[in-house]
Protein backbone atom coordinates (compact mmCIF):
# COMPACT_ATOMS: atom_id res chain seq x y z
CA UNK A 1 241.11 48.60 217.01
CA UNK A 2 238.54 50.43 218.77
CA UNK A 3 237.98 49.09 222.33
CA UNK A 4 240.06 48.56 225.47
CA UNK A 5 242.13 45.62 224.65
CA UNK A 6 242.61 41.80 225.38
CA UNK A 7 244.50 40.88 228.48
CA UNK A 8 248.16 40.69 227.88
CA UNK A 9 247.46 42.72 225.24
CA UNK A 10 248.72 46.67 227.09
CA UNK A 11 252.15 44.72 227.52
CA UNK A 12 252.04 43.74 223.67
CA UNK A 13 251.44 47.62 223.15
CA UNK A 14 255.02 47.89 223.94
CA UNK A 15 256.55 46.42 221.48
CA UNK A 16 254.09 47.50 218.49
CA UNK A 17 255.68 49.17 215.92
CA UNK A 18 253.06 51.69 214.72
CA UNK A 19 249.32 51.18 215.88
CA UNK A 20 246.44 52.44 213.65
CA UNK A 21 243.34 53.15 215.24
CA UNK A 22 239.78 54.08 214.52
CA UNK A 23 238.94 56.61 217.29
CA UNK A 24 241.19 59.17 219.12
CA UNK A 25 239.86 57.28 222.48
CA UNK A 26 241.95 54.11 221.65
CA UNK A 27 244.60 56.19 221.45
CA UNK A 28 245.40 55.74 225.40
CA UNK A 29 246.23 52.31 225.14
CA UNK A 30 249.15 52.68 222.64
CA UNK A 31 252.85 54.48 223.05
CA UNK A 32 251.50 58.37 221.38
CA UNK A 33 254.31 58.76 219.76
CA UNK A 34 253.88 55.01 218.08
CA UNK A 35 249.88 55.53 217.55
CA UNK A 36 247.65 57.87 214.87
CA UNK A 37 244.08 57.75 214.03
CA UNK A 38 243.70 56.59 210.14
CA UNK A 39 240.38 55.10 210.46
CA UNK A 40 239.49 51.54 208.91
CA UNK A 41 239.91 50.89 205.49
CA UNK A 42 236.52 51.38 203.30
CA UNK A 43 235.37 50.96 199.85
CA UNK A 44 235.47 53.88 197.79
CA UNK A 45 231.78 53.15 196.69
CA UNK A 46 230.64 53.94 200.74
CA UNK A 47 232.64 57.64 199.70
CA UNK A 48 230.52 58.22 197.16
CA UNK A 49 227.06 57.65 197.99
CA UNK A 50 225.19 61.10 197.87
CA UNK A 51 223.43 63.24 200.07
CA UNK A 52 220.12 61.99 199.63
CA UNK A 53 217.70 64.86 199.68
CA UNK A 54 214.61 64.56 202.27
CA UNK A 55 211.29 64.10 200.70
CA UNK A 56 208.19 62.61 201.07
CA UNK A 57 208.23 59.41 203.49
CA UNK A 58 211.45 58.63 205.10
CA UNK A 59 213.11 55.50 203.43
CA UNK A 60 214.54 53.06 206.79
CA UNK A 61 217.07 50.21 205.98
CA UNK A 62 217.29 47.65 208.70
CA UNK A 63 220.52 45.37 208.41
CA UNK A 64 221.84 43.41 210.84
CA UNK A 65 224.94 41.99 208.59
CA UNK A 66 224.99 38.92 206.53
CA UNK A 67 223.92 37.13 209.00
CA UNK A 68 220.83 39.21 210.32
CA UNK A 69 219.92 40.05 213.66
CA UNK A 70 216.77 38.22 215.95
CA UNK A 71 216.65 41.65 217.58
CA UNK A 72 216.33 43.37 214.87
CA UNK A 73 214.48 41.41 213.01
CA UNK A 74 211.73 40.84 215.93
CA UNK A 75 211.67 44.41 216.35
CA UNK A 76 210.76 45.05 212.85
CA UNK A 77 208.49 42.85 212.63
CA UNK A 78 206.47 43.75 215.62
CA UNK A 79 206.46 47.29 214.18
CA UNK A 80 204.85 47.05 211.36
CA UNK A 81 201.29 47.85 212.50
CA UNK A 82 202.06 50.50 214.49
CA UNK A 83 204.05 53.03 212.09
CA UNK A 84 201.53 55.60 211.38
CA UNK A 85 199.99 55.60 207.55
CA UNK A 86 202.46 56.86 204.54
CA UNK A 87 205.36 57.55 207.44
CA UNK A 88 208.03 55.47 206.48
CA UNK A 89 209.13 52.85 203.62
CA UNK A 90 211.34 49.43 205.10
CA UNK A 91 214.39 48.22 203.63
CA UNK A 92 214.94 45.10 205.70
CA UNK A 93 217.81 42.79 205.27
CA UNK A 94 216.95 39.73 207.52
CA UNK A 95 220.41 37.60 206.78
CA UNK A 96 220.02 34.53 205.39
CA UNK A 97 218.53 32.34 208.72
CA UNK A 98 215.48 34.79 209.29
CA UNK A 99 214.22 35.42 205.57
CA UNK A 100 212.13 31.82 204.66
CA UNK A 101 210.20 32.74 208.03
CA UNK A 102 210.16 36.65 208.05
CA UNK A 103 209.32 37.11 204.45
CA UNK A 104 205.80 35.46 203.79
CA UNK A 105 204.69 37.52 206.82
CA UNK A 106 205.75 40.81 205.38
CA UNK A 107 204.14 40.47 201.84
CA UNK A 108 200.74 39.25 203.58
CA UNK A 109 200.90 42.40 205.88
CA UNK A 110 201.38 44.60 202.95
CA UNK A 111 204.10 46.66 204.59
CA UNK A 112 205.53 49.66 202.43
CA UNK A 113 209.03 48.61 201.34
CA UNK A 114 211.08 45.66 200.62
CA UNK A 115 212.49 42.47 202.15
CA UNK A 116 215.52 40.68 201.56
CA UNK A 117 218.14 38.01 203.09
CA UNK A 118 221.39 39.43 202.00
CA UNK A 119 221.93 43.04 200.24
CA UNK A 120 224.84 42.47 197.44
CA UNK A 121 225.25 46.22 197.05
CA UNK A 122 225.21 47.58 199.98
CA UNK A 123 226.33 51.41 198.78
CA UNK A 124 223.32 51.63 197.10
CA UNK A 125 221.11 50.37 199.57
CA UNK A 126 222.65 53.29 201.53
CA UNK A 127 221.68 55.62 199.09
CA UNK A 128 217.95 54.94 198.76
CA UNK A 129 217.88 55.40 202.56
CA UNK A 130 217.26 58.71 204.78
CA UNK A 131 218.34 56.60 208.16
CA UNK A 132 219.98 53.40 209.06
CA UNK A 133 219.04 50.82 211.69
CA UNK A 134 221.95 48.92 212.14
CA UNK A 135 224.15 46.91 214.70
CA UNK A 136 227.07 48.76 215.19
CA UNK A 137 230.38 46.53 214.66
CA UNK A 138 233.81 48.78 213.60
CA UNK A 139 232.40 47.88 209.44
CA UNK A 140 229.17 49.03 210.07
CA UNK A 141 230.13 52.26 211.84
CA UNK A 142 232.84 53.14 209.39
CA UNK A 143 230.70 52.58 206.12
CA UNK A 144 228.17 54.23 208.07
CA UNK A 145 230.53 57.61 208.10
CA UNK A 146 231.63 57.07 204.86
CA UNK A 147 228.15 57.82 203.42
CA UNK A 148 227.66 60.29 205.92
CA UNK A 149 224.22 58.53 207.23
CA UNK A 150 221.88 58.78 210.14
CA UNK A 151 221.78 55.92 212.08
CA UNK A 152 219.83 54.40 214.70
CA UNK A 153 222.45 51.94 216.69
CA UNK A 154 222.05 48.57 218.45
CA UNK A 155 225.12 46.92 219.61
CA UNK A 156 225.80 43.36 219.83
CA UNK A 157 225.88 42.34 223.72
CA UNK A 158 227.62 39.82 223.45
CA UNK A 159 230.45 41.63 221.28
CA UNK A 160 234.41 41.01 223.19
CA UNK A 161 235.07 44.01 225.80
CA UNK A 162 231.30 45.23 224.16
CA UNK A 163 233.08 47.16 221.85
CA UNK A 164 229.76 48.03 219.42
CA UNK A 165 228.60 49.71 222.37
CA UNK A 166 231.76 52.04 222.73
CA UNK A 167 231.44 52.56 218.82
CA UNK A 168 227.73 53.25 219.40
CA UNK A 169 228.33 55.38 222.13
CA UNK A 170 231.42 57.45 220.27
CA UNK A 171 228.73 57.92 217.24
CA UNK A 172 226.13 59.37 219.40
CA UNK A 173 228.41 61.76 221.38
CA UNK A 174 228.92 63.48 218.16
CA UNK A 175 225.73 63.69 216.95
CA UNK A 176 225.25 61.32 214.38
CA UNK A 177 223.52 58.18 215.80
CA UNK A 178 221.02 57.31 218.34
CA UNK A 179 221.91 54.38 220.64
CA UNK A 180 219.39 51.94 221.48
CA UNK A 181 220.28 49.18 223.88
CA UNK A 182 219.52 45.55 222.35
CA UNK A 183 217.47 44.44 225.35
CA UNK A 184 215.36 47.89 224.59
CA UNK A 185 215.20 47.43 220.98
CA UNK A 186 211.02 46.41 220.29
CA UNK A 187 208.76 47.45 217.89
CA UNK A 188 207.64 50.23 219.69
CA UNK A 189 210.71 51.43 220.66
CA UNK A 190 211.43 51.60 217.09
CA UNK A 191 208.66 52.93 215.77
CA UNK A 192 209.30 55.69 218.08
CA UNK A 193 212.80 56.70 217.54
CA UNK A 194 212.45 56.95 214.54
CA UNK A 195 209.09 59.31 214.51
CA UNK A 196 210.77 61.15 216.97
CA UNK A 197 213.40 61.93 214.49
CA UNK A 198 211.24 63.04 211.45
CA UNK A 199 208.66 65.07 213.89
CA UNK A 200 207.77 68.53 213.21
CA UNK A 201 209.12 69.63 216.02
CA UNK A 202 212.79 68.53 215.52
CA UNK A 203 212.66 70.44 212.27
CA UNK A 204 213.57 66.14 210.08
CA UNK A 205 215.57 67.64 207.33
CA UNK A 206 217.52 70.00 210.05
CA UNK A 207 217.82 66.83 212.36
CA UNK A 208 218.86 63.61 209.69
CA UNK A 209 220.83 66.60 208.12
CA UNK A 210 223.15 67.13 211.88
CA UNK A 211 223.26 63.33 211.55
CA UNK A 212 224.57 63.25 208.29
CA UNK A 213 227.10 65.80 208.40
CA UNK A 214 228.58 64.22 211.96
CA UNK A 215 228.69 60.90 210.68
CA UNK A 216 230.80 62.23 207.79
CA UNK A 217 233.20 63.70 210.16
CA UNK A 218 234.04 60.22 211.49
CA UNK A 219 235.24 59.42 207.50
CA UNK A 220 238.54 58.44 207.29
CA UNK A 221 239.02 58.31 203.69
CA UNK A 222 242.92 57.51 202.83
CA UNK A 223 242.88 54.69 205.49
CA UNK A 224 243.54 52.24 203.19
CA UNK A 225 246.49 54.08 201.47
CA UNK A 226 247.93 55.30 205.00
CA UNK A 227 248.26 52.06 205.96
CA UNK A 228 249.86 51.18 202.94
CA UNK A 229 252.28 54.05 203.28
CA UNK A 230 253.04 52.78 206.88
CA UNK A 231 253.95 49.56 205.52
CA UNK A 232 256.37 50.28 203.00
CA UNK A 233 258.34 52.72 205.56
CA UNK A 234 258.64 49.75 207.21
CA UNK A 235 259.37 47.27 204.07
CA UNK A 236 261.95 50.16 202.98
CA UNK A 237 263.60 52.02 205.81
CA UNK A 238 265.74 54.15 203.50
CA UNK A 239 263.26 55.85 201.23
């Protein structure tokens, strides 16, 4: 859990046994003494994705989930003539609904990179990029730390109690996203985030390197067995 929560839901808060949450923030809502931060459970693959060393053009995957994103794929799409020559390479996943209509476009433009509706291995789509464009649901944020990647963040608006947007904003107050606003989110927009973020003057490998390093810090890597431990105390009082 990772935003305020439901109504009726602070009296339920009473009663929970043990709450597990994703950020220290959510931490308010829950008895202290009944609440710890473990993070969500993540696939070891996200763990072990590499540092992937900065060179030559920067390598951008856009995903907006398995089901795409309009936004995002509008955005993209409307930025293609304006990135300047040999700056970037595209990774975009369009989901499933926005591919038939998105794709014929991109091979006719000639854009630098790739187009796809759904990405079955996402870990390694991870690893061929320097930054990610994503939306910014609690799974997207977490595998996002697990690899340790720069991001570029759009929440959902129409996400309950907008909690992408608290996730988006908890990733950029450390350092290791930029938040864009959906209703902001155009080509140009993108086009210039991410330049800004590779210019000489932010010193690229210095900056995506920050990124990369605070998104790592949000890694919770033993969620999954936590949890687990958690359980069983519960399943076997005694031991």
């Amino acid at each position: 859990m990772n935003a305020p929560p439901l109504l009726g839901a602070q009296d339920m808060a009473r009663f929970v046994a043990r709450a597990l949450v994703s950020f220290p923030e959510t931490m308010r809502w829950f008895p202290k003494e009944r609440t710890e931060v473990t993070g969500l459970p993540i696939r070891a693959e996200f763990f072990a994705v590499p540092p992937k060393p900065r060179e030559g053009k920067l390598t951008v995957l856009i995903t907006g989930g398995s089901q795409g994103s309009r936004t995002l794929n509008r955005a993209v799409e409307d930025s293609w003539p304006l990135w300047p020559n040999g700056a970037v390479r595209l990774l975009h996943q369009t989901g499933a609904s926005g591919f038939d209509d998105i794709a014929p476009r991109f091979r006719a433009a000639a854009v630098d990179g790739e187009i796809t509706a759904f990405l079955t291995d996402m870990p390694r789509a991870f690893a061929e990029a320097d930054l990610v464009v994503s939306r910014s649901g609690m799974g997207a944020v977490s595998e996002l730390a697990a690899a340790g990647k720069p991001s570029i963040l759009v929440p959902l608006p129409t996400a309950s109690d907008q909690h992408q947007l608290r996730n988006a904003e908890a990733l950029e107050k450390a350092g290791a996203a930029r938040l864009v606003l959906d209703v902001e989110m155009t080509g140009p927009r993108l086009v210039k985030e991410v330049m800004q973020l590779i210019s000489v003057d932010n010193a690229p490998e210095n900056t995506l390197e920050k990124m990369s390093q605070a998104a790592r810090a949000f890694a919770k890597p033993g969620a999954a067995r936590r949890a687990a431990e958690i359980l069983e105390s519960f399943a076997h009082p005694s031991h």
